[in-house]
C-alpha atoms as a PDB file:
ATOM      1  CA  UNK A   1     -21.026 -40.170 -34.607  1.00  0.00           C
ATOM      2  CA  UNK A   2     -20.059 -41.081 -31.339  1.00  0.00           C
ATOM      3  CA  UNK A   3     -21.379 -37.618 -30.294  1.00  0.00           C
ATOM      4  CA  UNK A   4     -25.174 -38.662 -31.451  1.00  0.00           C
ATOM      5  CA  UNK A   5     -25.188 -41.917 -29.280  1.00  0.00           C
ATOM      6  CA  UNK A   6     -26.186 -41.950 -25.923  1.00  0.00           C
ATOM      7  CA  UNK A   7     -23.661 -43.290 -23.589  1.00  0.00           C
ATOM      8  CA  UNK A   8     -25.545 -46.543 -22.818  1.00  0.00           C
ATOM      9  CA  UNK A   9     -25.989 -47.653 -26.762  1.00  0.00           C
ATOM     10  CA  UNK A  10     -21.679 -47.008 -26.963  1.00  0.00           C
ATOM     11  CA  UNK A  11     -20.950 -48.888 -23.453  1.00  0.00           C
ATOM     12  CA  UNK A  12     -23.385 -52.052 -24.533  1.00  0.00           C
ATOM     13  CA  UNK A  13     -21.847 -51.987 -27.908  1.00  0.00           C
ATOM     14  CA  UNK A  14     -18.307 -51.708 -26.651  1.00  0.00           C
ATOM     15  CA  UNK A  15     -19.737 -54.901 -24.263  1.00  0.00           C
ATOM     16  CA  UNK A  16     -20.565 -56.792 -27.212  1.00  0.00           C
ATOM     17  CA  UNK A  17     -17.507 -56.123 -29.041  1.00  0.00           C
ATOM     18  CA  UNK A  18     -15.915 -57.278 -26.100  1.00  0.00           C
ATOM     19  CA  UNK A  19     -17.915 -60.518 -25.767  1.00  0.00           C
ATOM     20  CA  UNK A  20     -17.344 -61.201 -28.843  1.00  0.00           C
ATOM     21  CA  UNK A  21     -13.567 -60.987 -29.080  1.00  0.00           C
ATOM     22  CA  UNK A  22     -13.603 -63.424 -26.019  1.00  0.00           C
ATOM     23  CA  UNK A  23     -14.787 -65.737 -28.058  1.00  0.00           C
ATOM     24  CA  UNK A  24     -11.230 -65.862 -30.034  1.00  0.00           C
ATOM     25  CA  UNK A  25      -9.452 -67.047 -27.252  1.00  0.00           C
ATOM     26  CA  UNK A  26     -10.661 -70.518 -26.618  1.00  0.00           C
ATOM     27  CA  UNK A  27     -11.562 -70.848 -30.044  1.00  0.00           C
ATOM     28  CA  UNK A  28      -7.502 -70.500 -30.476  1.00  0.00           C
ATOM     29  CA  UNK A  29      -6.902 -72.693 -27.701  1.00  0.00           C
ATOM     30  CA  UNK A  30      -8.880 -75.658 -28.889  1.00  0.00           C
ATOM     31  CA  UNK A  31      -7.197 -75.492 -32.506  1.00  0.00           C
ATOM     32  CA  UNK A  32      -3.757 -75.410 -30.968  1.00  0.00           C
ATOM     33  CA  UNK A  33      -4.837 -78.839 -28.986  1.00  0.00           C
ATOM     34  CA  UNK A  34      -6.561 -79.650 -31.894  1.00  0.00           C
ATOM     35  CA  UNK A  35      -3.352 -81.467 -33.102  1.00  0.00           C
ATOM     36  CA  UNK A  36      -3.269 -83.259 -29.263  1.00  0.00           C
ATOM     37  CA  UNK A  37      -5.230 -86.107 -28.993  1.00  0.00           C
ATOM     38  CA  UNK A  38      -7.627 -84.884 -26.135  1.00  0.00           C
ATOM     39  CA  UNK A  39     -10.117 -87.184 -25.206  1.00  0.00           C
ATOM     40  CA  UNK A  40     -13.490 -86.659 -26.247  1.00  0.00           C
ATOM     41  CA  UNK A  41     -15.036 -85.661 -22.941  1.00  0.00           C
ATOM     42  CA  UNK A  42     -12.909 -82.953 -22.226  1.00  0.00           C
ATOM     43  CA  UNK A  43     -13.753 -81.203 -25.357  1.00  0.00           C
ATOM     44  CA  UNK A  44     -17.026 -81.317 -24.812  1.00  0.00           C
ATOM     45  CA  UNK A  45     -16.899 -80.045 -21.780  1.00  0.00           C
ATOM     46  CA  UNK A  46     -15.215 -76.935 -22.525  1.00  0.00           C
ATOM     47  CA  UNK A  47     -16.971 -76.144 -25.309  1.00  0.00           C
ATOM     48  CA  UNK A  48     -20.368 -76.599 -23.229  1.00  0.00           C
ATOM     49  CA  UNK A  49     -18.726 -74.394 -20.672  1.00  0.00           C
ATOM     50  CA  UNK A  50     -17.576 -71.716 -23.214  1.00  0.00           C
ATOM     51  CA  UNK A  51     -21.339 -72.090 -24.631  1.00  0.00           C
ATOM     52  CA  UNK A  52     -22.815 -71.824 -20.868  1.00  0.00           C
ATOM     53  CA  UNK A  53     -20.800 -68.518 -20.212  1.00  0.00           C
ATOM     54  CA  UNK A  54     -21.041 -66.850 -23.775  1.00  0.00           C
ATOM     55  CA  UNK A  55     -25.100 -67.503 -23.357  1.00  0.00           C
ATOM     56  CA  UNK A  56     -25.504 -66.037 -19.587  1.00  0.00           C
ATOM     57  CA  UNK A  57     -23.584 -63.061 -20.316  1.00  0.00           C
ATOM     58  CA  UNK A  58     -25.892 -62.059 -23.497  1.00  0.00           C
ATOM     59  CA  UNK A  59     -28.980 -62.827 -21.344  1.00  0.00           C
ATOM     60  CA  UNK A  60     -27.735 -60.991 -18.573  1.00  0.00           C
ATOM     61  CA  UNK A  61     -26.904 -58.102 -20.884  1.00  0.00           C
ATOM     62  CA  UNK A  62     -30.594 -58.457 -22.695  1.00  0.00           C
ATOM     63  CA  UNK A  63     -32.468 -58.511 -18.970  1.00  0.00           C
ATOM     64  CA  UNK A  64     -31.001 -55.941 -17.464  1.00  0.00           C
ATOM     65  CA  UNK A  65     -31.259 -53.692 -20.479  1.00  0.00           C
ATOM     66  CA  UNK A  66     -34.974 -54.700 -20.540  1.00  0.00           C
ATOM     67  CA  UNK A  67     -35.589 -53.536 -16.920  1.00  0.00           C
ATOM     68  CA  UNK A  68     -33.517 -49.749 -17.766  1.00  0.00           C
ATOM     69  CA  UNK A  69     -30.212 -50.902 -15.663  1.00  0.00           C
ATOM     70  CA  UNK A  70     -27.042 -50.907 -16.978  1.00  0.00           C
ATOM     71  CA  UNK A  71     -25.375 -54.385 -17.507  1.00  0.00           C
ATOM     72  CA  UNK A  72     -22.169 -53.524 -15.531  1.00  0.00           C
ATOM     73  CA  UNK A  73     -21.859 -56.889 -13.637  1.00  0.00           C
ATOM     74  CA  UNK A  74     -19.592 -59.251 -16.074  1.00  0.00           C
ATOM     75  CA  UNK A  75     -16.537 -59.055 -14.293  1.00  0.00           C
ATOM     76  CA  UNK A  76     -13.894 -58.149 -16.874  1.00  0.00           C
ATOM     77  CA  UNK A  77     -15.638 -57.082 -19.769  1.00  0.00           C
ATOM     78  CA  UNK A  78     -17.838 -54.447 -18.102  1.00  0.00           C
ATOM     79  CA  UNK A  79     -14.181 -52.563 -16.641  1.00  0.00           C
ATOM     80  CA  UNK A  80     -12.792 -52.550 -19.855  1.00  0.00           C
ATOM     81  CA  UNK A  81     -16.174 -51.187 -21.901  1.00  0.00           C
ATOM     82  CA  UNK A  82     -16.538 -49.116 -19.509  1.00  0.00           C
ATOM     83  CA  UNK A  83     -12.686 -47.602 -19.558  1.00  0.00           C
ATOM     84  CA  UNK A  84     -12.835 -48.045 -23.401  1.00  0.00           C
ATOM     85  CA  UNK A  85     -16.656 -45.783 -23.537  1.00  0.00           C
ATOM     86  CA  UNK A  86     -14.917 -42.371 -21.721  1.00  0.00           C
ATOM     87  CA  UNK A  87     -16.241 -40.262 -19.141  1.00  0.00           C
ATOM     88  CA  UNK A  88     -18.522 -38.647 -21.584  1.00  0.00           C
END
Protein backbone atom coordinates (compact mmCIF):
# COMPACT_ATOMS: atom_id res chain seq x y z
CA UNK A 1 0.00 0.00 0.00
CA UNK A 2 2.65 2.14 0.94
CA UNK A 3 3.83 1.79 -2.71
CA UNK A 4 0.40 3.59 -4.05
CA UNK A 5 0.85 6.71 -1.73
CA UNK A 6 2.71 9.52 -2.68
CA UNK A 7 5.44 10.41 -0.36
CA UNK A 8 3.77 13.59 0.98
CA UNK A 9 0.24 11.75 2.03
CA UNK A 10 2.85 8.96 4.15
CA UNK A 11 5.20 11.88 5.68
CA UNK A 12 1.88 14.07 6.83
CA UNK A 13 0.34 10.94 8.08
CA UNK A 14 3.44 9.74 9.86
CA UNK A 15 3.24 13.74 11.25
CA UNK A 16 -0.06 13.16 12.57
CA UNK A 17 0.63 9.94 14.09
CA UNK A 18 3.32 11.65 15.64
CA UNK A 19 1.27 14.59 16.95
CA UNK A 20 -0.88 12.57 18.18
CA UNK A 21 1.23 10.26 20.32
CA UNK A 22 2.61 13.58 21.87
CA UNK A 23 -0.37 14.02 23.21
CA UNK A 24 0.22 10.84 25.68
CA UNK A 25 2.90 12.35 27.38
CA UNK A 26 1.45 15.19 29.32
CA UNK A 27 -1.70 13.54 29.42
CA UNK A 28 0.49 10.89 31.64
CA UNK A 29 2.11 13.54 33.42
CA UNK A 30 -0.94 15.31 34.70
CA UNK A 31 -2.54 11.89 35.99
CA UNK A 32 0.63 11.03 37.83
CA UNK A 33 0.26 14.68 39.67
CA UNK A 34 -3.16 14.07 39.59
CA UNK A 35 -2.79 12.45 43.10
CA UNK A 36 -0.55 15.90 44.13
CA UNK A 37 -2.48 18.58 45.17
CA UNK A 38 -1.38 21.17 42.43
CA UNK A 39 -2.95 24.31 42.64
CA UNK A 40 -5.51 25.16 40.31
CA UNK A 41 -3.66 27.71 38.22
CA UNK A 42 -0.95 25.67 37.28
CA UNK A 43 -3.13 23.13 35.74
CA UNK A 44 -4.70 25.32 33.79
CA UNK A 45 -1.96 26.64 32.53
CA UNK A 46 -0.44 23.65 31.17
CA UNK A 47 -3.24 22.33 29.80
CA UNK A 48 -3.87 25.79 27.88
CA UNK A 49 -0.27 25.50 26.84
CA UNK A 50 -0.53 21.81 25.71
CA UNK A 51 -3.91 23.08 23.89
CA UNK A 52 -1.93 26.27 22.36
CA UNK A 53 0.88 23.95 20.90
CA UNK A 54 -1.30 20.83 19.84
CA UNK A 55 -3.60 23.63 17.85
CA UNK A 56 -0.57 25.64 16.03
CA UNK A 57 1.05 22.61 14.92
CA UNK A 58 -2.29 21.20 13.09
CA UNK A 59 -2.79 24.70 11.60
CA UNK A 60 0.61 24.96 10.59
CA UNK A 61 0.40 21.50 9.07
CA UNK A 62 -3.22 22.45 7.32
CA UNK A 63 -1.61 25.99 5.82
CA UNK A 64 1.24 24.90 4.51
CA UNK A 65 -0.34 21.88 2.91
CA UNK A 66 -2.91 24.35 1.47
CA UNK A 67 -0.22 26.52 -0.22
CA UNK A 68 1.68 22.91 -1.87
CA UNK A 69 4.77 23.13 0.80
CA UNK A 70 5.66 20.54 2.87
CA UNK A 71 5.05 21.05 6.68
CA UNK A 72 8.68 20.22 7.72
CA UNK A 73 9.09 23.03 10.35
CA UNK A 74 7.82 21.37 13.85
CA UNK A 75 10.98 20.82 15.34
CA UNK A 76 10.96 17.20 16.51
CA UNK A 77 8.18 15.65 14.94
CA UNK A 78 9.02 16.62 11.35
CA UNK A 79 12.89 14.68 11.90
CA UNK A 80 11.36 11.76 13.09
CA UNK A 81 8.34 11.52 10.20
CA UNK A 82 10.60 12.27 8.08
CA UNK A 83 13.35 9.39 9.22
CA UNK A 84 10.29 7.11 9.91
CA UNK A 85 8.73 7.93 5.83
CA UNK A 86 12.26 6.48 3.98
CA UNK A 87 14.10 7.86 1.23
CA UNK A 88 11.53 6.63 -1.15
Amino acid sequence: MADTMSRNVRFNAMQAVLIDVGLILPTLIYEGLAENDIPRIYAEIGCNFVYYVYMSAIVYSVVMNLKGRKPNGLPIVSDAAEVMTGPF
